[in-house]
Protein backbone atom coordinates (compact mmCIF):
# COMPACT_ATOMS: atom_id res chain seq x y z
CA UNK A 1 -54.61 -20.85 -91.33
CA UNK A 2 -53.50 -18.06 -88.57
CA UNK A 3 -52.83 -20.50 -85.62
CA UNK A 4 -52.21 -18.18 -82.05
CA UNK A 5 -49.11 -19.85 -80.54
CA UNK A 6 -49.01 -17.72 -76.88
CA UNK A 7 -51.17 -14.73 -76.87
CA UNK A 8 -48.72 -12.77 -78.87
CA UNK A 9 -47.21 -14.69 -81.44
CA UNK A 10 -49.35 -15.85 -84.29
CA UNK A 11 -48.11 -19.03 -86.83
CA UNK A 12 -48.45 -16.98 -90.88
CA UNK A 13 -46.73 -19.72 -92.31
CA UNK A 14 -47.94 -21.82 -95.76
CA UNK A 15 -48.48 -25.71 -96.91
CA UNK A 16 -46.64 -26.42 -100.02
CA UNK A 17 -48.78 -29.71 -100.52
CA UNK A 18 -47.98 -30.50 -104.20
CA UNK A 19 -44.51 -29.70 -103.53
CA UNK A 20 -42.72 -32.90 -104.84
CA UNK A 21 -39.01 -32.60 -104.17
CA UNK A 22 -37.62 -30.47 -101.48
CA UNK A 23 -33.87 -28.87 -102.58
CA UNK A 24 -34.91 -30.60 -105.74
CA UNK A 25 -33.68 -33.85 -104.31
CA UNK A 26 -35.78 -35.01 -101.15
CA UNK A 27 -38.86 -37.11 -101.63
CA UNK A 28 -42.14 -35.26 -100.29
CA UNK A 29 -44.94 -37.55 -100.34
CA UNK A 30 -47.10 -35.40 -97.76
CA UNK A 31 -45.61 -31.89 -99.15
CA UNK A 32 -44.08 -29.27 -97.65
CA UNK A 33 -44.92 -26.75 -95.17
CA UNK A 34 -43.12 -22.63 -94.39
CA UNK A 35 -42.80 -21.53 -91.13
CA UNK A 36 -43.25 -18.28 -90.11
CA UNK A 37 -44.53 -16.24 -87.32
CA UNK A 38 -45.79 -12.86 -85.90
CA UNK A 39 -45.23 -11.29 -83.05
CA UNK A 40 -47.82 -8.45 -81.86
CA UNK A 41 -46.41 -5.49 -79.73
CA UNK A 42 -45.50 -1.80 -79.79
CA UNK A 43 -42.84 -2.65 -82.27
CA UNK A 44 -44.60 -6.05 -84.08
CA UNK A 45 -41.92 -8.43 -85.50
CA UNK A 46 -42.14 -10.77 -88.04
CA UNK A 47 -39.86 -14.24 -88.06
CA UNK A 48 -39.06 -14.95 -91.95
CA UNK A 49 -40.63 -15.05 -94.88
CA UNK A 50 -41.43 -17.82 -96.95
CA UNK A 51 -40.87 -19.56 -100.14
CA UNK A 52 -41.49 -17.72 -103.77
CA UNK A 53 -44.39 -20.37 -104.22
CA UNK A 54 -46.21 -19.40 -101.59
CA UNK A 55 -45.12 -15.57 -101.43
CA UNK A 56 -49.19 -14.07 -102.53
CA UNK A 57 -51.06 -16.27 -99.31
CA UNK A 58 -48.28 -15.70 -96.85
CA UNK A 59 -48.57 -11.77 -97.21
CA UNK A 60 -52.08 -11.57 -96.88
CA UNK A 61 -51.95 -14.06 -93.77
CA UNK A 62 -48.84 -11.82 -92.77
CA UNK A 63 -51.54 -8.64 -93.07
CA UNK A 64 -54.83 -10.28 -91.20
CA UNK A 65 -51.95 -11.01 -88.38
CA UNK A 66 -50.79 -8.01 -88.05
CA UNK A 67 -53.81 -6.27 -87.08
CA UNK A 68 -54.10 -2.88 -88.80
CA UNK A 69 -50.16 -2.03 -87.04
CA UNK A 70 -47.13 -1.71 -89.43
CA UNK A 71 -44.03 -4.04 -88.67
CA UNK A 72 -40.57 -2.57 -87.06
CA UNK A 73 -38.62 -5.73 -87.74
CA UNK A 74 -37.98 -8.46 -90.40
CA UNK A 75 -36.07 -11.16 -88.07
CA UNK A 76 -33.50 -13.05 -90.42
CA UNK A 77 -33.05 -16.20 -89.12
CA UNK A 78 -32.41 -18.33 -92.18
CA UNK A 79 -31.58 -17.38 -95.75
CA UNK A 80 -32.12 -20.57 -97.59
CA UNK A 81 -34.69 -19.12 -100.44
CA UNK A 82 -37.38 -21.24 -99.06
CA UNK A 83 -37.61 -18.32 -95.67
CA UNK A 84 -36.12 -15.83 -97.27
CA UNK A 85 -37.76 -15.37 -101.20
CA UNK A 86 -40.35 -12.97 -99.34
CA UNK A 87 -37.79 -10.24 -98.36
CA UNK A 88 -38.09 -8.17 -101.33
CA UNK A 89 -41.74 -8.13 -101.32
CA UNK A 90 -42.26 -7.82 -97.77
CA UNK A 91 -40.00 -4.56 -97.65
CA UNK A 92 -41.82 -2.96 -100.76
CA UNK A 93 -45.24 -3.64 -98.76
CA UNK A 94 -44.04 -2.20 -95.86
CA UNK A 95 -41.02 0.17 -96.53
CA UNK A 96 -39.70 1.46 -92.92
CA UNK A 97 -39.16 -2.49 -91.91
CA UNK A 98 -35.49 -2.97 -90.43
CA UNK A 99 -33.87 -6.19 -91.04
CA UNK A 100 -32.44 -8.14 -87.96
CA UNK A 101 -29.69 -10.53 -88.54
CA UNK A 102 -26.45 -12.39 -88.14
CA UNK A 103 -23.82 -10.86 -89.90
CA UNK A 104 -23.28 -13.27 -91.98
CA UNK A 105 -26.76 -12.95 -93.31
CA UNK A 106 -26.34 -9.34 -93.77
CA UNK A 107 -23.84 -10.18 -96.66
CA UNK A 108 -25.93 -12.94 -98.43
CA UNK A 109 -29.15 -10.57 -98.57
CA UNK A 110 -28.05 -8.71 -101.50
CA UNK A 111 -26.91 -11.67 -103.31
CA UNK A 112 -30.57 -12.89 -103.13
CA UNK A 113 -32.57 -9.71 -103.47
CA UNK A 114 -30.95 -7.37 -106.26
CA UNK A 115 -31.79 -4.25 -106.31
CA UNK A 116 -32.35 -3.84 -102.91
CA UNK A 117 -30.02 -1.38 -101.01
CA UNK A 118 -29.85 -2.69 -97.53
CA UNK A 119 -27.69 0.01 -95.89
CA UNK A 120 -29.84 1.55 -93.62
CA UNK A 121 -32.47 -1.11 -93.02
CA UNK A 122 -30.23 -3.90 -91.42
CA UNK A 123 -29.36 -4.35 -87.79
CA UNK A 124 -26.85 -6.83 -87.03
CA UNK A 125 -27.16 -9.10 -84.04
CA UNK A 126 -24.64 -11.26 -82.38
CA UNK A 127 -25.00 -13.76 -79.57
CA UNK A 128 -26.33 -12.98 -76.66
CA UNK A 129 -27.61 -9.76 -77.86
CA UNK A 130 -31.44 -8.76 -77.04
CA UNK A 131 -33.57 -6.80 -78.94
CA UNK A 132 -36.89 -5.13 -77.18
CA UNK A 133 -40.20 -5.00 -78.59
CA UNK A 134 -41.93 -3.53 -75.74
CA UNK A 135 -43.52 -6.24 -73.95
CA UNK A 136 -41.37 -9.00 -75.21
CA UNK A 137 -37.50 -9.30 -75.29
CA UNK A 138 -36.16 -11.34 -78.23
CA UNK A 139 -32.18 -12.87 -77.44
CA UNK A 140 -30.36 -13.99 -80.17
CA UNK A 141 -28.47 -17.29 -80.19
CA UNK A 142 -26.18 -17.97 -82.99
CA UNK A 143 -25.80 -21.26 -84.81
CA UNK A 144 -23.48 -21.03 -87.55
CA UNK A 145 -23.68 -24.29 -89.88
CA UNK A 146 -27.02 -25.33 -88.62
CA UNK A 147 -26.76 -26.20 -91.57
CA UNK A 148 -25.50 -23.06 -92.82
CA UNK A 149 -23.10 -19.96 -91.89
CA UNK A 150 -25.40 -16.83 -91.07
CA UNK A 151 -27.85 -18.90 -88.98
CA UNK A 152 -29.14 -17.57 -86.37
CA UNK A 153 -31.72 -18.53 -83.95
CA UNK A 154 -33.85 -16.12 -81.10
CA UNK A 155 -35.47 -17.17 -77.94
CA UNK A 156 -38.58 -14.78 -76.41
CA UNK A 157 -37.87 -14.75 -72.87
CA UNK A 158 -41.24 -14.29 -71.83
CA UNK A 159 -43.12 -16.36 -73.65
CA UNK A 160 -39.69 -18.84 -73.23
CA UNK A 161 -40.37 -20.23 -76.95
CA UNK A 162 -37.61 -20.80 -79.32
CA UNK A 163 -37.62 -19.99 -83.03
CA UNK A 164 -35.15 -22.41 -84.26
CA UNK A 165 -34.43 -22.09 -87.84
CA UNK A 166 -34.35 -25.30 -89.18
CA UNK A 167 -33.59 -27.06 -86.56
CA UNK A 168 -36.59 -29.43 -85.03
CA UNK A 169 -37.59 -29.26 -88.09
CA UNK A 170 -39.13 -32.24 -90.66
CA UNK A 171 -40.56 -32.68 -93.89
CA UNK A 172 -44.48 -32.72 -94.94
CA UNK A 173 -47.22 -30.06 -93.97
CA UNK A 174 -47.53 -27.93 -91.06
CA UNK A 175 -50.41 -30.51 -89.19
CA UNK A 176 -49.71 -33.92 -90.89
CA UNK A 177 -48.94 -36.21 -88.75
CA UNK A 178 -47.87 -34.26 -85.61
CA UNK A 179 -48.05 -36.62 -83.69
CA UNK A 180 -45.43 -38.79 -85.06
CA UNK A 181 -42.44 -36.23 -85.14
CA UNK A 182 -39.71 -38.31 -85.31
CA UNK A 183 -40.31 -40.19 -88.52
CA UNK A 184 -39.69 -37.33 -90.70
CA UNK A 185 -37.54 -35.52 -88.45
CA UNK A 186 -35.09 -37.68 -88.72
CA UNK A 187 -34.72 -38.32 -92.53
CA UNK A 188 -34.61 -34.60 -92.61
CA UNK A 189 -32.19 -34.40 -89.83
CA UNK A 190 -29.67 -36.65 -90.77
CA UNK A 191 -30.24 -35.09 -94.82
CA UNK A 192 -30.08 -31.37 -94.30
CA UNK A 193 -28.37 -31.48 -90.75
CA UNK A 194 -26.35 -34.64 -90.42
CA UNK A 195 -23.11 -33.38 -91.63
CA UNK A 196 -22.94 -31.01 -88.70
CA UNK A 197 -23.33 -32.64 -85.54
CA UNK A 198 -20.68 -30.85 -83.73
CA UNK A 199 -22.49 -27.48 -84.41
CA UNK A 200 -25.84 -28.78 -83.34
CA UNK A 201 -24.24 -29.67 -80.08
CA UNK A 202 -22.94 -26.31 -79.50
CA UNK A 203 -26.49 -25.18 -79.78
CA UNK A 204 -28.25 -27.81 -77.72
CA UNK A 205 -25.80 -26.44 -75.47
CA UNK A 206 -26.80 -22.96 -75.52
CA UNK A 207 -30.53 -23.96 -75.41
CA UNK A 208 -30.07 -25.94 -72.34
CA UNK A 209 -28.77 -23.03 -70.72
CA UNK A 210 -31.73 -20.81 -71.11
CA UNK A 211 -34.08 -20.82 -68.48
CA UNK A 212 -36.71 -22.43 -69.55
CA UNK A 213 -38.06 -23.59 -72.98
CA UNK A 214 -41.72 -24.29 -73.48
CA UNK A 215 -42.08 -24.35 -77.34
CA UNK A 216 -39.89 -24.58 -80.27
CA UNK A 217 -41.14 -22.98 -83.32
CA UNK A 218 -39.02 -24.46 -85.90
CA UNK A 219 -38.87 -23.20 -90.11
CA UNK A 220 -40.70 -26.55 -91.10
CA UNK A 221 -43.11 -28.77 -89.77
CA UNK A 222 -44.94 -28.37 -86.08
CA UNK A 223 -44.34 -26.38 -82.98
CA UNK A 224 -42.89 -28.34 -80.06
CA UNK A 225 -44.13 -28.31 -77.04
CA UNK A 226 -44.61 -31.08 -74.12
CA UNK A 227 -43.79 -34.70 -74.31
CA UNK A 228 -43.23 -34.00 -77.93
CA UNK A 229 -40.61 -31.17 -77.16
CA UNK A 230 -38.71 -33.45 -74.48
CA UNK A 231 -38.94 -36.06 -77.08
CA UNK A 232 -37.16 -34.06 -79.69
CA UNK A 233 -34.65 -32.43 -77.47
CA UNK A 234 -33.49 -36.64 -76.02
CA UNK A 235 -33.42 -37.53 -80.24
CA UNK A 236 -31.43 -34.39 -80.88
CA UNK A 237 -28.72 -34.99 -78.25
CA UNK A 238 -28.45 -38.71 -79.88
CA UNK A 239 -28.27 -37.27 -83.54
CA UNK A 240 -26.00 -34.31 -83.07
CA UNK A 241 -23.52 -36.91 -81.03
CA UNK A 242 -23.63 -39.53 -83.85
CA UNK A 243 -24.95 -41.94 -81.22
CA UNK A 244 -26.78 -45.57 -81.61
CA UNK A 245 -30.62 -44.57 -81.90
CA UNK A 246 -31.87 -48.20 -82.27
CA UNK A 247 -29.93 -51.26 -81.74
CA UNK A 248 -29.79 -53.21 -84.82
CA UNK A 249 -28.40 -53.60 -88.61
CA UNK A 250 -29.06 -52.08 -91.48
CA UNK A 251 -28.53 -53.88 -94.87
CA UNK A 252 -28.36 -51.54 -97.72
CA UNK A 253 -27.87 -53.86 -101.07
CA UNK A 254 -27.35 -52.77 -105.14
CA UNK A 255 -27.90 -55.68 -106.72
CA UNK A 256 -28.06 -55.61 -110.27
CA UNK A 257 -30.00 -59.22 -111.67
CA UNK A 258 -31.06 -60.13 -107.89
CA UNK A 259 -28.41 -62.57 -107.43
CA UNK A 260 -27.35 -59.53 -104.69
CA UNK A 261 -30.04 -59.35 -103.39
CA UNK A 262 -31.30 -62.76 -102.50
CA UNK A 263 -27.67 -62.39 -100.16
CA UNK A 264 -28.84 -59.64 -98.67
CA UNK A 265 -32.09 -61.28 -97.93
CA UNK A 266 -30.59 -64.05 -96.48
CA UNK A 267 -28.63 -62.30 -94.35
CA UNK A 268 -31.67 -60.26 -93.01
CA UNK A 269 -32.79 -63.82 -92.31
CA UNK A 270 -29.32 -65.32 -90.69
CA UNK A 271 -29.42 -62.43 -88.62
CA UNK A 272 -32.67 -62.01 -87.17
CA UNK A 273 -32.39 -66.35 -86.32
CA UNK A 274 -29.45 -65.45 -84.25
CA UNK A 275 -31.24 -62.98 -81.98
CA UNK A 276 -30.54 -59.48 -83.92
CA UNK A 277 -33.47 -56.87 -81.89
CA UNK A 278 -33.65 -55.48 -85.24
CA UNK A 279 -32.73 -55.72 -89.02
CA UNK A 280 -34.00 -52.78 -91.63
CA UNK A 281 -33.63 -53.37 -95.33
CA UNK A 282 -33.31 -51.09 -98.13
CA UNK A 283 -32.47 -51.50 -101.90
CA UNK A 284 -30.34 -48.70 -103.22
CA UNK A 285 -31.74 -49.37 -106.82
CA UNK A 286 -35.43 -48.51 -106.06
CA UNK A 287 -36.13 -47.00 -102.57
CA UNK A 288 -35.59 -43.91 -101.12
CA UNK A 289 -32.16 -42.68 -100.54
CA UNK A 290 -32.62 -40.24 -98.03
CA UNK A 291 -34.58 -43.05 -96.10
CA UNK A 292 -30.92 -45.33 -96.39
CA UNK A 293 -29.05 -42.32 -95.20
CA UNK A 294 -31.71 -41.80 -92.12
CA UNK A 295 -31.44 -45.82 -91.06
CA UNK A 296 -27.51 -46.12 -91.67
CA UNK A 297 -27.29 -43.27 -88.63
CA UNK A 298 -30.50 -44.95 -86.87
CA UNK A 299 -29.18 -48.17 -85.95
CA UNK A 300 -25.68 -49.11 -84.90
CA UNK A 301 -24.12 -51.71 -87.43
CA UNK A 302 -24.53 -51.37 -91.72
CA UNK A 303 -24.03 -54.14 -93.62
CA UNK A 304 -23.23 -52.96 -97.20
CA UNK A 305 -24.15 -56.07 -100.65
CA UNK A 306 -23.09 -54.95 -103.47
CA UNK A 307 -22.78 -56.54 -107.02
CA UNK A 308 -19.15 -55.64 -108.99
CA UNK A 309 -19.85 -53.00 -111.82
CA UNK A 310 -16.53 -52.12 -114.41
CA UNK A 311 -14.05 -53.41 -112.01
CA UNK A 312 -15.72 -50.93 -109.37
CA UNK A 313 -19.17 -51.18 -107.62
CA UNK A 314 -22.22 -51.02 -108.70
CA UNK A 315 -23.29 -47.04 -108.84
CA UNK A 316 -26.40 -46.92 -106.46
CA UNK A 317 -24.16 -48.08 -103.41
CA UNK A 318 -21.54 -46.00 -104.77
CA UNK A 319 -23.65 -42.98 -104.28
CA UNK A 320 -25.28 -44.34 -100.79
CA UNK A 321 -21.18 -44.65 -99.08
CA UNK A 322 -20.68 -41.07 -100.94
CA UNK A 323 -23.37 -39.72 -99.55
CA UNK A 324 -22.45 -40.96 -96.16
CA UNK A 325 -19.24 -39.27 -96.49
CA UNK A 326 -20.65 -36.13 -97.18
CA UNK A 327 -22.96 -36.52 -94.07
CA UNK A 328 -20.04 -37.18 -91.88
CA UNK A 329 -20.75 -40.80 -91.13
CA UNK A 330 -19.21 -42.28 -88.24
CA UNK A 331 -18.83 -43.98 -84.82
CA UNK A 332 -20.28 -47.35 -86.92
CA UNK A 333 -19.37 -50.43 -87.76
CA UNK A 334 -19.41 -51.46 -91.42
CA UNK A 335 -19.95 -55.30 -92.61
CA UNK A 336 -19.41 -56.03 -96.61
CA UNK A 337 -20.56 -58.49 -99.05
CA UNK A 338 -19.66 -58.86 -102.31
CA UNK A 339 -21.07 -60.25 -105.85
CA UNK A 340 -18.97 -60.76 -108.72
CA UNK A 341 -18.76 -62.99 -111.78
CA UNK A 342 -14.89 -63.23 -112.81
CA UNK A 343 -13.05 -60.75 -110.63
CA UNK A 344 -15.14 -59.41 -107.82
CA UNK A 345 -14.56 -55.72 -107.09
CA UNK A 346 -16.92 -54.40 -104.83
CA UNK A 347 -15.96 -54.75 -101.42
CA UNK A 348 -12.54 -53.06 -102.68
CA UNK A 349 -14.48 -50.20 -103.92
CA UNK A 350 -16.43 -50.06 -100.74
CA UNK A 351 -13.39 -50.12 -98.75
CA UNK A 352 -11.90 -47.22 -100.48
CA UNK A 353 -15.39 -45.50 -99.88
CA UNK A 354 -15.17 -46.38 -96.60
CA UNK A 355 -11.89 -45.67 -95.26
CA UNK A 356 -12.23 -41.81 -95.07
CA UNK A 357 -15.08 -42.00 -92.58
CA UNK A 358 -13.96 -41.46 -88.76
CA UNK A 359 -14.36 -44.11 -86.19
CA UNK A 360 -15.18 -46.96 -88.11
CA UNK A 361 -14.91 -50.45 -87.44
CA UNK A 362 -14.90 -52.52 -90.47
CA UNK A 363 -15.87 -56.26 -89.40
CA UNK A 364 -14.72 -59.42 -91.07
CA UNK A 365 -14.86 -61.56 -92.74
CA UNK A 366 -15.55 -59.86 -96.15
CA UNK A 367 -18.24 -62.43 -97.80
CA UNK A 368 -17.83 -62.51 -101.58
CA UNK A 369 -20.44 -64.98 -103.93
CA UNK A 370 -19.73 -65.45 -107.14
CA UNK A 371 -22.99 -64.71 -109.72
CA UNK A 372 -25.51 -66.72 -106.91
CA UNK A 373 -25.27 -67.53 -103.51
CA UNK A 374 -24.77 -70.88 -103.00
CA UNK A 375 -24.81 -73.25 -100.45
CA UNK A 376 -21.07 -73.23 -99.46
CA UNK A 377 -21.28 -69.72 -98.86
CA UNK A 378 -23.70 -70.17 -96.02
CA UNK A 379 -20.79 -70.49 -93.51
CA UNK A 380 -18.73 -67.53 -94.45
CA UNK A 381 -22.18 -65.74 -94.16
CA UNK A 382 -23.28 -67.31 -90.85
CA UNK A 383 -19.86 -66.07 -89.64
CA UNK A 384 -20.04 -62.57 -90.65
CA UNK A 385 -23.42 -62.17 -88.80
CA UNK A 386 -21.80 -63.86 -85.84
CA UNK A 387 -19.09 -60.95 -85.94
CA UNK A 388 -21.91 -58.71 -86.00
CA UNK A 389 -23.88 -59.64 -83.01
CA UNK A 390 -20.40 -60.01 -81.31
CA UNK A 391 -20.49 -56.44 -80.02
């Protein structure tokens, strides 16, 4: 598929449909798709590459695009190895291609394509800068640690379309479900991205400075344009701010024999009595992870059950608050209940867990049940999801 984006730029990217895991870690139930793009002129660009699986289709689409005319530039704006695993092959197909890119880039694309002596093919671009193709005018943005250092991102000031790494970006093929962006967007947001907000400010920033943006061509999943693109640019002022999305709890429980998670269920319950807008669910044990780290940044309050494990807490919701941490959780408030036998030890677990995260307000009271809940624990539970909806 060769999909015409303006009258000059042409979509050559590839569906990765049996692709199962994406960085080997993210569920892909639809696949994956590979963004990249064409742009015809006197001096034709191309905007990545693609991913070593798909390498064989992407050239020849790359080729039927191009129309008979030889490429002047390779632009760089992403050297992950699913964009970049084409570089070596695209060069040795077309050998007088320069290489345009961030400097930081410049110093990873040896690392990834040995053998390859850059010297005299790269042209390093900084922000601001503009590179002429004839017609079009391509200005460079930079956005370091979206999500990583050498990113960079370029803007055609004519066409005023974006090509925005992997920001905007989701998981699943190029045309599944287009028209529901935001599902997917976020889990891969708040996954890939969520660590650095702050950055992705700085950008949204720079973007709403341009002078106009009618499409953003992203590395994965659709292009963005219309209500979907003012959709996406409202969701990614919320995200990169660590802001509420959807007022409500989510309970994430670990619950070992199901003694945990009968609590958690009746706290989903207590809640939503009480006049809660909304209470999402999750079990650490079975469901998907990336989905709990997506809803614990959705919705404003988390309320954490967890059953003791070695005089710690149980792994799966050790691995949930450690992934938080590493996605820069914060501006939340946290709610705990605990399950222990002898000598509960989760919610002290969870606190340490917990208390390196920035603005955090950790409600009380702390509910702990011992093996079972039972039916003098109703009130301490009743209580805590009072404290919640006290906001």
């Amino acid at each position: 598929m060769i999909t015409q984006i303006t009258e000059s730029i042409k979509y050559v990217g590839c569906d990765d449909p049996n692709l199962d895991l994406f960085e080997s870690q993210y569920a892909l139930p639809d696949g994956m798709c590979y963004n990249s793009y064409v742009i015809l002129d006197e001096q034709p660009a191309i905007l990545d590459t693609i991913d070593q699986r798909c390498e064989a289709e992407w050239l020849s689409k790359v080729e039927t695009a191009l129309e008979g005319k030889t490429p002047a530039y390779l632009i760089v704006h992403h050297m992950e190895p699913d964009h970049s695993a084409g570089i070596k092959s695209l060069i040795e197909k077309y050998p007088d291609i320069k290489i345009v890119c961030s400097l930081a880039a410049s110093k990873f694309l040896g690392q990834y394509n040995e053998g390859v002596d850059f010297t005299n093919r790269t042209k390093v671009v900084k922000e601001g800068e503009t590179l002429s193709l004839g017609k079009y005018t391509l200005q460079f943005i930079a956005a370091p640690f979206v999500h990583w250092p050498e990113v960079l991102m370029t803007y055609v000031q004519e066409d005023q379309v974006l090509f925005s790494a992997d920001g905007f970006g989701k998981f699943g093929v190029y045309d599944a479900d287009a028209d529901d962006w935001a599902c997917e967007a976020r889990r891969y947001y708040f996954n890939i991205c969520g660590k650095y907000g702050a950055q992705v400010a700085k950008v949204l920033d720079k973007v709403s400075a341009l002078p106009g943006v009618k499409a953003i061509a992203p590395l994965h999943g659709p292009v963005l344009e219309g209500e979907q693109l003012a959709e996406s640019l409202r969701l990614y002022n919320i995200w990169a701010h660590y802001e509420v999305e959807t007022p409500g709890v989510f309970i994430a429980y670990a619950s070992i024999h199901g003694g945990t998670r009968k609590a958690a269920e009746k706290m989903r319950e207590i809640l939503l009595a009480k006049g809660c807008p909304k209470v999402a669910i999750s079990d650490l044990t079975r469901e998907d992870m990336a989905e709990a780290i997506e809803d614990a940044f959705r919705y404003g309050t988390l309320l954490c059950c967890a059953s003791s494990y070695d005089a710690d807490v149980f792994p799966p919701m050790h691995f949930f608050l450690h992934k938080l941490n590493m996605k820069a959780y914060q501006n939340r408030r946290i709610a705990l209940l605990e399950n222990g036998t002898w000598a509960p030890t989760a919610a002290r677990a969870m606190k340490a867990l917990i208390a390196p995260l920035k603005n955090i307000t950790l409600l009380e009271p702390v509910v702990t049940i011992k093996s079972r809940m039972h039916q003098e624990d109703i009130a301490n539970m009743e209580a805590l999801a009072d404290a919640i909806l006290a906001e």
